[in-house]
C-alpha atoms as a PDB file:
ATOM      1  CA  UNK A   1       2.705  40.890   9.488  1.00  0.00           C
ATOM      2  CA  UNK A   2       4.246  37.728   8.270  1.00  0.00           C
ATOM      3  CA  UNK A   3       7.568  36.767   6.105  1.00  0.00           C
ATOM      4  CA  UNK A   4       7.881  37.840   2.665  1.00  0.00           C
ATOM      5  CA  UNK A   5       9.543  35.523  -0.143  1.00  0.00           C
ATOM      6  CA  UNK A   6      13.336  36.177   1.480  1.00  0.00           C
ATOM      7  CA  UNK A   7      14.733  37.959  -1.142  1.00  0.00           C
ATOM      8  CA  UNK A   8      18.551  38.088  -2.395  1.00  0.00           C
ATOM      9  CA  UNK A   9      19.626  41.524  -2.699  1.00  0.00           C
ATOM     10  CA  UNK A  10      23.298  40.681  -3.006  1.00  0.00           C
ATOM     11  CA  UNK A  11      26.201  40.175  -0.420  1.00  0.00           C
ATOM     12  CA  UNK A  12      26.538  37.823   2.232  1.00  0.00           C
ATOM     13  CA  UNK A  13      23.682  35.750   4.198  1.00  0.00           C
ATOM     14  CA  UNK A  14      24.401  33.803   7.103  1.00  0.00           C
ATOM     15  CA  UNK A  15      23.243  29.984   7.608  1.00  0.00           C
ATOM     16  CA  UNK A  16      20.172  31.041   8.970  1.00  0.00           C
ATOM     17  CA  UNK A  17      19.501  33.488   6.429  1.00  0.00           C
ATOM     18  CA  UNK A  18      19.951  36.287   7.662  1.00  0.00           C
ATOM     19  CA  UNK A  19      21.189  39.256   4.860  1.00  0.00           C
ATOM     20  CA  UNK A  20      24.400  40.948   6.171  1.00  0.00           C
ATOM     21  CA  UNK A  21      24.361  44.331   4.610  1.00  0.00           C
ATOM     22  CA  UNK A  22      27.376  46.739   3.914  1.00  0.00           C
ATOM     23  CA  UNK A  23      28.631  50.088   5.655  1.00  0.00           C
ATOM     24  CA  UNK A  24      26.971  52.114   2.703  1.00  0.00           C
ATOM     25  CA  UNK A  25      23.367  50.610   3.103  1.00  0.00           C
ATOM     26  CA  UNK A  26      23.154  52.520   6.573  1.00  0.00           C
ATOM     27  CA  UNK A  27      22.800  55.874   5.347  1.00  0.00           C
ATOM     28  CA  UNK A  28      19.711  54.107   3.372  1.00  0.00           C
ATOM     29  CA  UNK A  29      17.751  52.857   6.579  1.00  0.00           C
ATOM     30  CA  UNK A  30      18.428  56.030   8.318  1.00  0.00           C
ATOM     31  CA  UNK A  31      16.778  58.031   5.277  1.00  0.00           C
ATOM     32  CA  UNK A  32      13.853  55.791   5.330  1.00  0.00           C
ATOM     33  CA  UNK A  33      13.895  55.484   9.275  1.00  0.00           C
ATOM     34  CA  UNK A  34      13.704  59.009   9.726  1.00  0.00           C
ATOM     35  CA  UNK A  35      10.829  59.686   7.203  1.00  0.00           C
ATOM     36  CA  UNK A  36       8.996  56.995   9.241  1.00  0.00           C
ATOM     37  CA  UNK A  37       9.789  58.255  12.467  1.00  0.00           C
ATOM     38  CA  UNK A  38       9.037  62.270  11.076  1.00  0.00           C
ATOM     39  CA  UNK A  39       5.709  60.869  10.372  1.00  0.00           C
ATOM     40  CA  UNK A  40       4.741  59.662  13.975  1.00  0.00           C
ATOM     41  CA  UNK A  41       5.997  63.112  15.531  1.00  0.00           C
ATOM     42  CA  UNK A  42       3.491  65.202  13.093  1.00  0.00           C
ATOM     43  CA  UNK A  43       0.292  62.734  13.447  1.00  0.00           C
ATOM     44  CA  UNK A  44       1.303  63.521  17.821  1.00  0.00           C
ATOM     45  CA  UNK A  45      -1.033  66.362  17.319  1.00  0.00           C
ATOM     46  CA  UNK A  46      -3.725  65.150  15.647  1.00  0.00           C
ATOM     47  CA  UNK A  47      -4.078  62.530  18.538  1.00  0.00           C
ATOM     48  CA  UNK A  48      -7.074  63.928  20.644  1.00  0.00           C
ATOM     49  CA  UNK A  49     -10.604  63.015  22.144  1.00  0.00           C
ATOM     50  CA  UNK A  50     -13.277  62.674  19.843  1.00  0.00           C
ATOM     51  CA  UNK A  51     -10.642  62.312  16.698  1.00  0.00           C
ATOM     52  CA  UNK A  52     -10.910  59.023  14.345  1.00  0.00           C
ATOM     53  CA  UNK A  53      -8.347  56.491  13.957  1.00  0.00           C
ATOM     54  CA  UNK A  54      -9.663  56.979  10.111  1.00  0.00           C
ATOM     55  CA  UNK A  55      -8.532  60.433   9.943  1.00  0.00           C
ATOM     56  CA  UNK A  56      -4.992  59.363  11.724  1.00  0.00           C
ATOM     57  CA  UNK A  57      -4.060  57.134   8.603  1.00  0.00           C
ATOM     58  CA  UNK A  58      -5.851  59.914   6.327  1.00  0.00           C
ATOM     59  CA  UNK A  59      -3.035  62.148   7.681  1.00  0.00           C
ATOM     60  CA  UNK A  60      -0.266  59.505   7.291  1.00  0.00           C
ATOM     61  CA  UNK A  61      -1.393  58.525   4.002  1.00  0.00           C
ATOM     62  CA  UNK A  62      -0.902  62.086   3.010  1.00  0.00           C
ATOM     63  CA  UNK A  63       2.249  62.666   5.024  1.00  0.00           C
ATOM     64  CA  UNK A  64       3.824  59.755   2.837  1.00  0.00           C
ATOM     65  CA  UNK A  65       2.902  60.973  -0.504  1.00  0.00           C
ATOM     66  CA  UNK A  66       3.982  64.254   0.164  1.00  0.00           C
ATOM     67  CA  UNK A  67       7.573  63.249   1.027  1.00  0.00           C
ATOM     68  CA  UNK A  68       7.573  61.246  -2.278  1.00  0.00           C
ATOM     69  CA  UNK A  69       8.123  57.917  -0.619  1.00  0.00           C
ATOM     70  CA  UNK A  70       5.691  54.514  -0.878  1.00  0.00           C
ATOM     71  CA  UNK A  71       3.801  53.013   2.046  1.00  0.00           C
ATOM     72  CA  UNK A  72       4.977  49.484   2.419  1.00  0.00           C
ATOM     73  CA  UNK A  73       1.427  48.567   3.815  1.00  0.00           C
ATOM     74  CA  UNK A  74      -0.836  49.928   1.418  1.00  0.00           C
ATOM     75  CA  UNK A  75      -1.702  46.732  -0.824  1.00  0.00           C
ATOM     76  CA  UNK A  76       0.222  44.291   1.480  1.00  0.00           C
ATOM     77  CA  UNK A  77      -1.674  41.343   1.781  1.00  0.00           C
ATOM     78  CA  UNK A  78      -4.689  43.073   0.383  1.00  0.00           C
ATOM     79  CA  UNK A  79      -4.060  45.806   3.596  1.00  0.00           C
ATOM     80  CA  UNK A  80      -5.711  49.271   2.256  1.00  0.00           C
ATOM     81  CA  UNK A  81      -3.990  51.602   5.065  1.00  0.00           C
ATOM     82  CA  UNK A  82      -0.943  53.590   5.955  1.00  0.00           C
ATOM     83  CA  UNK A  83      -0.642  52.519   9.280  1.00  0.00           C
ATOM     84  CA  UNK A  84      -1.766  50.248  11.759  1.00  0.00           C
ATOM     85  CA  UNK A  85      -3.663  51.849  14.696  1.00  0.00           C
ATOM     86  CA  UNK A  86      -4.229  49.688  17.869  1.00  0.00           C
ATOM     87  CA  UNK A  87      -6.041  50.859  20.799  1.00  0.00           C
ATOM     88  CA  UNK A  88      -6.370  49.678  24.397  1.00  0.00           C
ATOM     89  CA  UNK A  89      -6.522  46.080  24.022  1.00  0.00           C
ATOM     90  CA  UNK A  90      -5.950  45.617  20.425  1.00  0.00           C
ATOM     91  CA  UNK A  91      -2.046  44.113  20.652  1.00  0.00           C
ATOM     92  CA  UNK A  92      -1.275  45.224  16.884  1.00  0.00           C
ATOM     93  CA  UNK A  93      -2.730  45.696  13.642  1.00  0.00           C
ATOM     94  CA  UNK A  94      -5.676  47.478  14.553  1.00  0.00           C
ATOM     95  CA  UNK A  95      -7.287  48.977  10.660  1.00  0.00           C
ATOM     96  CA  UNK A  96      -8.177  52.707  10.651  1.00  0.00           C
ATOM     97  CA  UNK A  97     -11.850  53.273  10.905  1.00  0.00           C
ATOM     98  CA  UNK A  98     -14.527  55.625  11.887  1.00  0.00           C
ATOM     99  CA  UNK A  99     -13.761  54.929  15.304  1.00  0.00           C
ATOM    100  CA  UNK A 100     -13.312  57.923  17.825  1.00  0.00           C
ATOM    101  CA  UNK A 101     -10.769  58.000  20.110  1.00  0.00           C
ATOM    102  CA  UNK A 102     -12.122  58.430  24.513  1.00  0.00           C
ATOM    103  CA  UNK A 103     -10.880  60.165  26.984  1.00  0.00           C
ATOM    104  CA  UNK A 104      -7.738  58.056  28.380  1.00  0.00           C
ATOM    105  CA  UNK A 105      -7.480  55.352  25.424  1.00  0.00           C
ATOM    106  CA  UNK A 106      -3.627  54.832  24.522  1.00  0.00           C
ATOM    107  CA  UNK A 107      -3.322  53.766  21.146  1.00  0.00           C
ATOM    108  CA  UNK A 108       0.104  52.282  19.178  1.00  0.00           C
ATOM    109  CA  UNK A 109       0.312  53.465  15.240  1.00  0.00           C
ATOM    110  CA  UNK A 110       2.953  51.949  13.167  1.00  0.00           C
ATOM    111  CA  UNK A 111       4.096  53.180   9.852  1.00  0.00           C
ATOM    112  CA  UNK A 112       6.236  51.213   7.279  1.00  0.00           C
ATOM    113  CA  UNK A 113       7.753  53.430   4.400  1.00  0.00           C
ATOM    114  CA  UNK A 114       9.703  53.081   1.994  1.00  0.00           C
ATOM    115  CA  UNK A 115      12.309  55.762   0.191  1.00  0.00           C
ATOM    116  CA  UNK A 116      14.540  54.891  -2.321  1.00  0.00           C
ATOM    117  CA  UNK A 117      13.892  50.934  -1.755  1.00  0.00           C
ATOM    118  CA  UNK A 118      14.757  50.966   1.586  1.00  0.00           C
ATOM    119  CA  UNK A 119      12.139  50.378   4.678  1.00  0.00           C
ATOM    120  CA  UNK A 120      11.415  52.135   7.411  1.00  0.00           C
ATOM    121  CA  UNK A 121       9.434  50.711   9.862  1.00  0.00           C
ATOM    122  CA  UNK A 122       8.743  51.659  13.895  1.00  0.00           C
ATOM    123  CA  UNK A 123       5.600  52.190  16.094  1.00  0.00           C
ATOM    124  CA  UNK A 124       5.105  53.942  19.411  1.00  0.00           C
ATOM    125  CA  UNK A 125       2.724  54.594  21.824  1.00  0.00           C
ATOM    126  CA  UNK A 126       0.084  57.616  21.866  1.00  0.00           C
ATOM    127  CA  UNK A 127      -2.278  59.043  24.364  1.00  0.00           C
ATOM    128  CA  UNK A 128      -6.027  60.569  24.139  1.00  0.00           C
ATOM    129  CA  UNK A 129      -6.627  63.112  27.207  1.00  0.00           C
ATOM    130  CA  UNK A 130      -5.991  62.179  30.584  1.00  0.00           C
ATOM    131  CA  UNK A 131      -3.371  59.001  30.585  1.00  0.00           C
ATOM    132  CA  UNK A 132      -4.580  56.350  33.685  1.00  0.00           C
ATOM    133  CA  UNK A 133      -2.195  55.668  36.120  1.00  0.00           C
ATOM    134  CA  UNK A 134      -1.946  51.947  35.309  1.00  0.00           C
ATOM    135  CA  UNK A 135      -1.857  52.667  30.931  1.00  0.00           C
ATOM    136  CA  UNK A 136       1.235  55.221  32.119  1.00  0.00           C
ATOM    137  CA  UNK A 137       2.754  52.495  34.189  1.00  0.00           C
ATOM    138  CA  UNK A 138       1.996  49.575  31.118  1.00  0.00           C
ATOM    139  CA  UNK A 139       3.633  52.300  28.323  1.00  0.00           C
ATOM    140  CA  UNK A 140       6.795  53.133  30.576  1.00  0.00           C
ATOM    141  CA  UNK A 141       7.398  49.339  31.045  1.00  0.00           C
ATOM    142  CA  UNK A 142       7.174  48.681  27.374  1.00  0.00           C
ATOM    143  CA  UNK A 143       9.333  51.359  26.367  1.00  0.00           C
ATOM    144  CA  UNK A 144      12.384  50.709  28.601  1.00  0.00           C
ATOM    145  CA  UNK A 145      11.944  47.061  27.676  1.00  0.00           C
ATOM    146  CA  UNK A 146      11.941  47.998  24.073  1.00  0.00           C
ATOM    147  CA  UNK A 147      15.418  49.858  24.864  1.00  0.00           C
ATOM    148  CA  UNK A 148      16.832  47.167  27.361  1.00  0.00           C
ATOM    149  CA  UNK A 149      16.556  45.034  24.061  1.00  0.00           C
ATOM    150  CA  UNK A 150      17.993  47.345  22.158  1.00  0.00           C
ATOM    151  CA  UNK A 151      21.137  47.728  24.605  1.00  0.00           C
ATOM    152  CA  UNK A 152      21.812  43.762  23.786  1.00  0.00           C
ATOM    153  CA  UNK A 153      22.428  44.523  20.289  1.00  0.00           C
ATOM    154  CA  UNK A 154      26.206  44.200  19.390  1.00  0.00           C
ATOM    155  CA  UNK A 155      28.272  41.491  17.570  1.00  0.00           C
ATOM    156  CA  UNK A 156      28.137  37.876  19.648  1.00  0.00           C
ATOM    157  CA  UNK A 157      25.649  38.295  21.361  1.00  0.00           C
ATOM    158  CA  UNK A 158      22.631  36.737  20.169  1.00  0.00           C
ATOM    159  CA  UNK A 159      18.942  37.015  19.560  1.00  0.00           C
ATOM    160  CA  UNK A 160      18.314  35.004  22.883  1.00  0.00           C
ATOM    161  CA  UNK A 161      19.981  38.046  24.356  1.00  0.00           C
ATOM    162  CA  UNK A 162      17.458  40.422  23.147  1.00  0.00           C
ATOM    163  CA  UNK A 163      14.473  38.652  24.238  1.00  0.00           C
ATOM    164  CA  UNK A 164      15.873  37.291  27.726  1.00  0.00           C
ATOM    165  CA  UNK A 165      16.787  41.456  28.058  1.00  0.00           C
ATOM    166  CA  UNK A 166      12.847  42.426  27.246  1.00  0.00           C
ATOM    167  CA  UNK A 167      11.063  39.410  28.972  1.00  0.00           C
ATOM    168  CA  UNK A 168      13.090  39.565  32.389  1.00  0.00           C
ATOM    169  CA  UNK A 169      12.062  43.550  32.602  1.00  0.00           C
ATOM    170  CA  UNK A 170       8.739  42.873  31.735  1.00  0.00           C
ATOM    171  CA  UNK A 171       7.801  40.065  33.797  1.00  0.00           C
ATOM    172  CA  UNK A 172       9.782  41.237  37.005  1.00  0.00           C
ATOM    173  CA  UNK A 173       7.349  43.843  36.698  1.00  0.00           C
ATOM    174  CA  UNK A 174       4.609  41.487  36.549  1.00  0.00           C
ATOM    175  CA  UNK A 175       3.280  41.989  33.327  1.00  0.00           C
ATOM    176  CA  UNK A 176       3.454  39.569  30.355  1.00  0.00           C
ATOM    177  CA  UNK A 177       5.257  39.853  26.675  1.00  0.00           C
ATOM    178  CA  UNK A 178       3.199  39.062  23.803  1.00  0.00           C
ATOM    179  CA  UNK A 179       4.665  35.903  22.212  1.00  0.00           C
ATOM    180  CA  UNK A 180       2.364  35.340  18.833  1.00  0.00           C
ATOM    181  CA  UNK A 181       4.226  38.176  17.017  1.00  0.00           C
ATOM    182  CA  UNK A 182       7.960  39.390  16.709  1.00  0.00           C
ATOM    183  CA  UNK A 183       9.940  41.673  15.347  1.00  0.00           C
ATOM    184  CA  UNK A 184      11.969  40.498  11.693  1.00  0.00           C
ATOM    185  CA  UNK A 185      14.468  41.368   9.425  1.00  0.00           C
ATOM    186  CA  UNK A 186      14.035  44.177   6.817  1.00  0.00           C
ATOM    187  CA  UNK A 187      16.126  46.377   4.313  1.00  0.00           C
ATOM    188  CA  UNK A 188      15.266  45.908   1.288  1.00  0.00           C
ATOM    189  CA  UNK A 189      12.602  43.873   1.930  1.00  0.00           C
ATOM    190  CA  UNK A 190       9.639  44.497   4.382  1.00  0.00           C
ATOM    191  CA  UNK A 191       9.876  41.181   6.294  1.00  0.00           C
ATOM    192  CA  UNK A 192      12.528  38.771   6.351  1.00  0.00           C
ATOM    193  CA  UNK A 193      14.870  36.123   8.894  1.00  0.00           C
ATOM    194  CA  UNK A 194      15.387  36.508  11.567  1.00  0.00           C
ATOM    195  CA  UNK A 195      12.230  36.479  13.733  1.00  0.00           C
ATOM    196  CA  UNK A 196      13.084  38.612  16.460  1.00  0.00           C
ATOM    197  CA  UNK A 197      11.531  36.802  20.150  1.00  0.00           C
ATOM    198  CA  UNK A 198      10.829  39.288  22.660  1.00  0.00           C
ATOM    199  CA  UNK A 199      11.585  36.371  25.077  1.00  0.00           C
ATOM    200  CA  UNK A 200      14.427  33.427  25.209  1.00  0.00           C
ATOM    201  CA  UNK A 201      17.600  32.359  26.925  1.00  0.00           C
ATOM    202  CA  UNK A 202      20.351  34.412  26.844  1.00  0.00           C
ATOM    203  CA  UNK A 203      23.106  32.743  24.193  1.00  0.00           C
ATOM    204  CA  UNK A 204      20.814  31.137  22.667  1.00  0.00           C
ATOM    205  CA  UNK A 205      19.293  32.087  18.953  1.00  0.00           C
ATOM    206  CA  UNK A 206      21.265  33.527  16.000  1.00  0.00           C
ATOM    207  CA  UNK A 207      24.358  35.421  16.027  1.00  0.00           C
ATOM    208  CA  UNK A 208      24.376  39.144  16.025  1.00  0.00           C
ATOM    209  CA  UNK A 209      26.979  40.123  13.129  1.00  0.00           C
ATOM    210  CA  UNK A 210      27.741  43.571  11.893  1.00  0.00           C
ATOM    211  CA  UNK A 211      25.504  44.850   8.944  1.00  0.00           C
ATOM    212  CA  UNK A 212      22.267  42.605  10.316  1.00  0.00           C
ATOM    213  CA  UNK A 213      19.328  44.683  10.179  1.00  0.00           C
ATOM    214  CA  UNK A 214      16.063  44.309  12.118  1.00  0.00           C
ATOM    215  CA  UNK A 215      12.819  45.727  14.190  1.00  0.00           C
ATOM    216  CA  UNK A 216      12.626  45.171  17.659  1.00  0.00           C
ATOM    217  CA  UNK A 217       8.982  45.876  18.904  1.00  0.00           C
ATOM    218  CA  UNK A 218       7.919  44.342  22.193  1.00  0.00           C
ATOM    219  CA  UNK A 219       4.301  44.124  22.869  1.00  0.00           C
ATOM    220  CA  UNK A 220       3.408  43.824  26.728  1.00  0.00           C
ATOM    221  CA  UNK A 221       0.103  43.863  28.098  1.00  0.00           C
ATOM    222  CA  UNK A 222      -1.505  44.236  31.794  1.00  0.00           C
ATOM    223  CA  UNK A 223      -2.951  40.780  31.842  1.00  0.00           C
ATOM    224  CA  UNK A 224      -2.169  37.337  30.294  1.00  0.00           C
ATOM    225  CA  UNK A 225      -0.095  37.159  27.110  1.00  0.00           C
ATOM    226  CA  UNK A 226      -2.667  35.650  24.719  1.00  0.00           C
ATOM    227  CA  UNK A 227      -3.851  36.670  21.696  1.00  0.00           C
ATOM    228  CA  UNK A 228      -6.286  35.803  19.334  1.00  0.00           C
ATOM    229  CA  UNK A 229      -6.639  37.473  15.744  1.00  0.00           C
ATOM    230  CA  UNK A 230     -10.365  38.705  15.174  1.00  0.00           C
ATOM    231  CA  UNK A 231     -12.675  37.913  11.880  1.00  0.00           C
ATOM    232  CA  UNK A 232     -10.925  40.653   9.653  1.00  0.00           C
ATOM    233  CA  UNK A 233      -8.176  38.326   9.940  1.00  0.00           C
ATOM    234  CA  UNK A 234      -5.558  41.150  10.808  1.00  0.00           C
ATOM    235  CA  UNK A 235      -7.062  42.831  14.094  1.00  0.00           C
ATOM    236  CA  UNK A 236      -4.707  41.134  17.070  1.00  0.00           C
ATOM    237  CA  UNK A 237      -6.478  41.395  20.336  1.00  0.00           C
ATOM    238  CA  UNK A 238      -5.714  40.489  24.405  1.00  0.00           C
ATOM    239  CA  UNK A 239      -7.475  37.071  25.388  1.00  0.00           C
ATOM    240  CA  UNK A 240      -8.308  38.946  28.538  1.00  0.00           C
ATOM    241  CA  UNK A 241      -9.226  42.283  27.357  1.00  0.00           C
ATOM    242  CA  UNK A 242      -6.079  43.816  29.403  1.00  0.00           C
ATOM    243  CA  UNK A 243      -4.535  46.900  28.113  1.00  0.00           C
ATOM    244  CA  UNK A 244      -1.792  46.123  25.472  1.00  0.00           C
ATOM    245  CA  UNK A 245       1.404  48.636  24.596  1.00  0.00           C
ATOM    246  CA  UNK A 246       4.215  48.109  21.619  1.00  0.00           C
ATOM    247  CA  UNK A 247       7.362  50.729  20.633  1.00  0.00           C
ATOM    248  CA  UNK A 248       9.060  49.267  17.776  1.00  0.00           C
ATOM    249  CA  UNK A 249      12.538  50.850  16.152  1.00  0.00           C
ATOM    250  CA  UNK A 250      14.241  49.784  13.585  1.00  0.00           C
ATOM    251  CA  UNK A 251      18.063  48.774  13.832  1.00  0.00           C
ATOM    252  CA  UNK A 252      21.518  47.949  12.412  1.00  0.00           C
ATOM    253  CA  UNK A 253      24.284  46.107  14.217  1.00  0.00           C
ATOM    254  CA  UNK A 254      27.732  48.263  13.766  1.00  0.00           C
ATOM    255  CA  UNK A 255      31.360  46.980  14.702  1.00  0.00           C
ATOM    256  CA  UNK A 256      30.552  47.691  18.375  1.00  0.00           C
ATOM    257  CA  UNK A 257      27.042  48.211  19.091  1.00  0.00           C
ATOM    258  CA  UNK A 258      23.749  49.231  17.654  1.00  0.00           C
ATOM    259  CA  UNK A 259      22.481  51.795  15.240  1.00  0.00           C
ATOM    260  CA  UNK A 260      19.413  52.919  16.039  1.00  0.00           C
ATOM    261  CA  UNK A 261      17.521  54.119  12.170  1.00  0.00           C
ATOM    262  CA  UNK A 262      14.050  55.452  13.577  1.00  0.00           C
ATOM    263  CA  UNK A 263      15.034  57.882  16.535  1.00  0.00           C
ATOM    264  CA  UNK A 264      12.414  60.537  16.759  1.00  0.00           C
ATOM    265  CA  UNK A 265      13.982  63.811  14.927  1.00  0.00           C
ATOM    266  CA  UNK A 266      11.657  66.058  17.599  1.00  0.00           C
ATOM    267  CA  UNK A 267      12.506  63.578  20.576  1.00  0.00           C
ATOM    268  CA  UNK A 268       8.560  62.387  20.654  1.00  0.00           C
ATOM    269  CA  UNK A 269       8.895  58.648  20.871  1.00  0.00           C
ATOM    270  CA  UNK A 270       7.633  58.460  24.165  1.00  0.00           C
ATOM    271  CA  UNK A 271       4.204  59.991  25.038  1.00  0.00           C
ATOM    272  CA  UNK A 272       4.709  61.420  28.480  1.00  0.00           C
ATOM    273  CA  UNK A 273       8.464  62.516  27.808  1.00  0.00           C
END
């Protein structure tokens, strides 16, 4: 989903933008991370053969209310649903529907809250039955990418880092990263600078300073990396028709490292694990 209007919410940005937030705005993202990432363990068992991607986001929907917080994507852009729900070949933002869910389809939902003005946003990767040999491969290879990326995180590096970590893994294992859509800065805000490139040159890019706070979410597919968006105008598909994957987490950079806001409380984020 595209930039908002970058908002000023105070402190320091950099010269690209970029908000630098302070040591008290973690405990923030971690309350809104952890709602988010709560959500995607309890919808795990509603994942099945024969279920609807419509009832999914039913369940989120409700999930959301119940805790008291707001969806972000609920009325974004004119968007009418909790989550995003992309299966097999859709890349991302796949809308909830009456579709039902086959035996072996892998499907990515992503849920953007927010609690007490602060977002929450990550996606990960879900099975329906019996997980192919080659989807199990795809999802393994986008999750340690997604955390290869994540291990580049720490003040001097840069954003070039990130993506040279993700696209080397993914292509040595001769599959392709998505390039038409990135992770971005949040906080406060749903979308805001920096785009985050799954690919690049390392040292090249932004910065990384303490208190930046972003999503990382690699998407990888089997085949080519082209997309093209389908008439609904949000639906993101594969060129090819190849199986797609995406695990997205949300993140602060601290004094020395990385802060991770979305960890699965239940230790769910990855499908087979």
């Amino acid at each position: 989903m595209e930039h908002d209007v970058n908002i000023d919410h105070g402190g320091r940005k950099t010269r690209d933008g970029i908000q630098i937030y302070h040591d008290a705005d973690f405990a923030g993202m971690h309350k809104a991370g952890k709602l988010a990432a709560q959500i995607l363990d309890d919808v795990a068992d509603h994942v099945f053969v024969g279920q609807t991607t419509g009832a999914l986001d039913d369940f989120i929907r409700n999930s959301v209310n119940e805790a008291g917080a707001v969806s972000a994507t609920i009325g974004y852009k004119g968007y009418q649903h909790a989550s995003c729900i992309s299966v097999n070949h859709v890349v991302c933002h796949g809308i909830p529907g009456d579709k039902k869910l086959k035996d072996g389809d892998i499907l990515n939902i992503d849920v953007t809250v927010i609690v007490d003005g602060w977002y929450g946003d990550t996606s990960r990767m879900y099975v329906a039955g019996k997980l192919a040999r080659k989807a199990e491969r795809l999802i393994q290879v986008t999750h340690d990418s997604l955390m290869r990326g994540i291990e580049a995180v720490k003040p001097g590096n840069t954003f070039g880092d990130i993506g040279h970590a993700i696209q080397s893994y993914v292509e040595a294992n001769r599959m392709s990263v998505v390039r038409d859509f990135c992770g971005h800065g949040l906080g406060r805000v749903f979308h805001a600078p920096p785009n985050v490139l799954h690919y690049g040159r390392p040292g090249t890019g932004p910065v990384l300073e303490e208190g930046m706070f972003f999503t990382i979410e690699p998407m990888v597919n089997l085949g080519r990396a082209e997309t093209k968006v389908l008439a609904d105008d949000w639906t993101a598909v594969t060129r090819d028709k190849s199986l797609s994957a995406q695990f997205e987490h949300s993140v602060g950079v601290t004094a020395d490292g990385v802060d991770i806001f979305t960890l699965s409380p239940g230790g769910r984020f990855h499908p087979t694990y």
